[in-house]
C-alpha atoms as a PDB file:
ATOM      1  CA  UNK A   1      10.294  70.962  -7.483  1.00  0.00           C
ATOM      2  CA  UNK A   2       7.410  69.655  -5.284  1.00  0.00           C
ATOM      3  CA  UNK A   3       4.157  68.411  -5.604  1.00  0.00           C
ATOM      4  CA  UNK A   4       2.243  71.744  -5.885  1.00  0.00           C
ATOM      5  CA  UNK A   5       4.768  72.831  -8.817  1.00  0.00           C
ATOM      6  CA  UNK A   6       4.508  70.025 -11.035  1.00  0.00           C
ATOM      7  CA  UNK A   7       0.528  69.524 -10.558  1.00  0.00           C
ATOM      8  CA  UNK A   8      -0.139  71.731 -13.113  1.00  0.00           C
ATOM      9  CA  UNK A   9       2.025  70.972 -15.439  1.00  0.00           C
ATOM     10  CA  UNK A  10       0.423  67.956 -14.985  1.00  0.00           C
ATOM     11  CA  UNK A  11      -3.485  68.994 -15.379  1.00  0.00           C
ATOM     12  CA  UNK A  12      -2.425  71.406 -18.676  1.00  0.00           C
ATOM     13  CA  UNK A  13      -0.620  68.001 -19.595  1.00  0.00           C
ATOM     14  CA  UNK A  14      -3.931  65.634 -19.583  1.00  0.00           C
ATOM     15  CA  UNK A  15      -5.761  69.385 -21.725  1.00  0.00           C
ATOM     16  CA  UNK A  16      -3.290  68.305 -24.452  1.00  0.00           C
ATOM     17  CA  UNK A  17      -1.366  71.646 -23.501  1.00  0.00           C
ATOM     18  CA  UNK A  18       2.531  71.532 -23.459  1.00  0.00           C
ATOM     19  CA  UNK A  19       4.332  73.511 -21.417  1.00  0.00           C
ATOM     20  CA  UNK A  20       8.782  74.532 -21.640  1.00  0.00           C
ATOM     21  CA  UNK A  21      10.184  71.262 -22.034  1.00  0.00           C
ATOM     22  CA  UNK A  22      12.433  71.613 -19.285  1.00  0.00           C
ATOM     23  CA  UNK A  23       9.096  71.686 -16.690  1.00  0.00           C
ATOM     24  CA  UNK A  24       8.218  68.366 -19.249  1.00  0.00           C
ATOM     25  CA  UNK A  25      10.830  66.599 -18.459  1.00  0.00           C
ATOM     26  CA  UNK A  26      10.698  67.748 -14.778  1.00  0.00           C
ATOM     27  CA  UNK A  27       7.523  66.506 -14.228  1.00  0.00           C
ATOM     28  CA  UNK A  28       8.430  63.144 -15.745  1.00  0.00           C
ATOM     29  CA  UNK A  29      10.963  62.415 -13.304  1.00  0.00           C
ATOM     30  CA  UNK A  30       9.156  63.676 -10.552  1.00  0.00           C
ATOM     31  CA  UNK A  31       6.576  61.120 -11.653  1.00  0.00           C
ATOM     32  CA  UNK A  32       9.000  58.194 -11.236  1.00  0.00           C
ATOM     33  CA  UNK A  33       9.600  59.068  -7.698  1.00  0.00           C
ATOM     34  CA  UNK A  34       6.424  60.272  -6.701  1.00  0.00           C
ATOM     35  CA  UNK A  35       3.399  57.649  -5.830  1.00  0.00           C
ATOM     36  CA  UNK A  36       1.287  60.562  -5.097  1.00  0.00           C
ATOM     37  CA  UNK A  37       1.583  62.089  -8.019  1.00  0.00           C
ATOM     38  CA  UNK A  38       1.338  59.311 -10.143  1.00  0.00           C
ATOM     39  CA  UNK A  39      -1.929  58.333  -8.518  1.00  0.00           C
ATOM     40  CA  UNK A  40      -2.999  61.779  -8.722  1.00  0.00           C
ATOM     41  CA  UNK A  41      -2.471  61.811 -12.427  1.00  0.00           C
ATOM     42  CA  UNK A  42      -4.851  58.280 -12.925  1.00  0.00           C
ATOM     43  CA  UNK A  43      -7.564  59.814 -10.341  1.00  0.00           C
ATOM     44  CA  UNK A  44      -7.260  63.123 -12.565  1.00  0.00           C
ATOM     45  CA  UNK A  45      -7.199  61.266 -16.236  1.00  0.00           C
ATOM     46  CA  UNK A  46     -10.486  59.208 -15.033  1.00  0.00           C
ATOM     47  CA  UNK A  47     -12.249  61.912 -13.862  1.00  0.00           C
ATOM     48  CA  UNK A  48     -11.420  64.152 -17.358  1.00  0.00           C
ATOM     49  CA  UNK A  49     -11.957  60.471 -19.182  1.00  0.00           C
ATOM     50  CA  UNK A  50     -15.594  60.442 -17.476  1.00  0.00           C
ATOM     51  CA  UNK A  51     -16.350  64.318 -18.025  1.00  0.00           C
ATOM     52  CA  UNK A  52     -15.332  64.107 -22.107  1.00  0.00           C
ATOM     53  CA  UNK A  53     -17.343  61.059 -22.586  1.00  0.00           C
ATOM     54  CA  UNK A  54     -20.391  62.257 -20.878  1.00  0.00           C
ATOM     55  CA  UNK A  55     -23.316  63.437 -22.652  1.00  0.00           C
ATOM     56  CA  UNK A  56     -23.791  67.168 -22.760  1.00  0.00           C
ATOM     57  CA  UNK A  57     -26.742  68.588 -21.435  1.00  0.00           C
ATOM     58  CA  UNK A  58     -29.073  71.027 -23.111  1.00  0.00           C
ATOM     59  CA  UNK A  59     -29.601  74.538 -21.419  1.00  0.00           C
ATOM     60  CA  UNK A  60     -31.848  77.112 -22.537  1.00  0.00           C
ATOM     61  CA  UNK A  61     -29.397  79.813 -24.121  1.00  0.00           C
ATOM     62  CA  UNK A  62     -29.561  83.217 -21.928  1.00  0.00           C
ATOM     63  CA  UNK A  63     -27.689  85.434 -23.966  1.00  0.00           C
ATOM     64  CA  UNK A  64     -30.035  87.788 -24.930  1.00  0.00           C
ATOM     65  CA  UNK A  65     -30.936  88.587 -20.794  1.00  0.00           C
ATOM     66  CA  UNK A  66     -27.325  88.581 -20.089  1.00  0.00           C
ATOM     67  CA  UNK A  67     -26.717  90.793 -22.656  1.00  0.00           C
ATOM     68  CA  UNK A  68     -30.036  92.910 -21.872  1.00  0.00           C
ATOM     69  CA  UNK A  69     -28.709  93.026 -17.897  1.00  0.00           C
ATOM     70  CA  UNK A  70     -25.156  94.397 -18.341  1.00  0.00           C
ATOM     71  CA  UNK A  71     -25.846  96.953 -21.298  1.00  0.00           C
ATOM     72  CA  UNK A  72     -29.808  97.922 -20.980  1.00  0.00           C
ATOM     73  CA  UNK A  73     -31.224  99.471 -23.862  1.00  0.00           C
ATOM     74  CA  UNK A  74     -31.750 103.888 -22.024  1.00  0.00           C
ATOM     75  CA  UNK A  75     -35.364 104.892 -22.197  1.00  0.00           C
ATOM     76  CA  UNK A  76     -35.665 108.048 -24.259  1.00  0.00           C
ATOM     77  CA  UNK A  77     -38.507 109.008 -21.958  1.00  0.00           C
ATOM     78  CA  UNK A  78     -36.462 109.047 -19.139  1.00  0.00           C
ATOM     79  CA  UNK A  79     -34.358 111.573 -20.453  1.00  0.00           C
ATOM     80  CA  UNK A  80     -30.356 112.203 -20.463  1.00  0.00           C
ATOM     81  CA  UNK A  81     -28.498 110.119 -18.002  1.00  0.00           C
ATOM     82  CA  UNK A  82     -27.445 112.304 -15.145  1.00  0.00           C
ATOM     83  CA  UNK A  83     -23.951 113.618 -14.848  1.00  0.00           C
END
């Protein structure tokens, strides 16, 4: 297996997610003879590091005009949809 293949294994590794432990153990010995990967893997555990111990920002909730724009109330005075 190459790079691309075992990259996501990988990423759904650092989400806590497990994946067939045959691609498990795959990726762990494509780690011991792959720099790139391995420093991939630190650059990718700082960056989800940085992003889980960041403060969350507030944002106004927009439900309601989501909601609203993909299932708009008809107008009985505009009469029955046309068919």
């Amino acid at each position: 297996m190459d790079c691309d293949d075992i990259r996501p294994a990988l990423s759904a590794r650092l989400d806590s997610e497990t994946g067939p432990a045959e691609l498990e153990r795959l990726a762990d010995e494509h780690l011991e003879h792959c720099g790139a990967c391995a420093r991939w893997l630190d650059q990718a555990a700082a960056v989800t590091r940085r992003v889980r111990m960041s403060a969350a920002v507030a944002w106004p909730d927009v439900t309601e005009a989501v909601l609203a724009r993909l299932f708009p109330t008809p107008d009985p005075a505009a009469g029955p949809p046309p068919e």
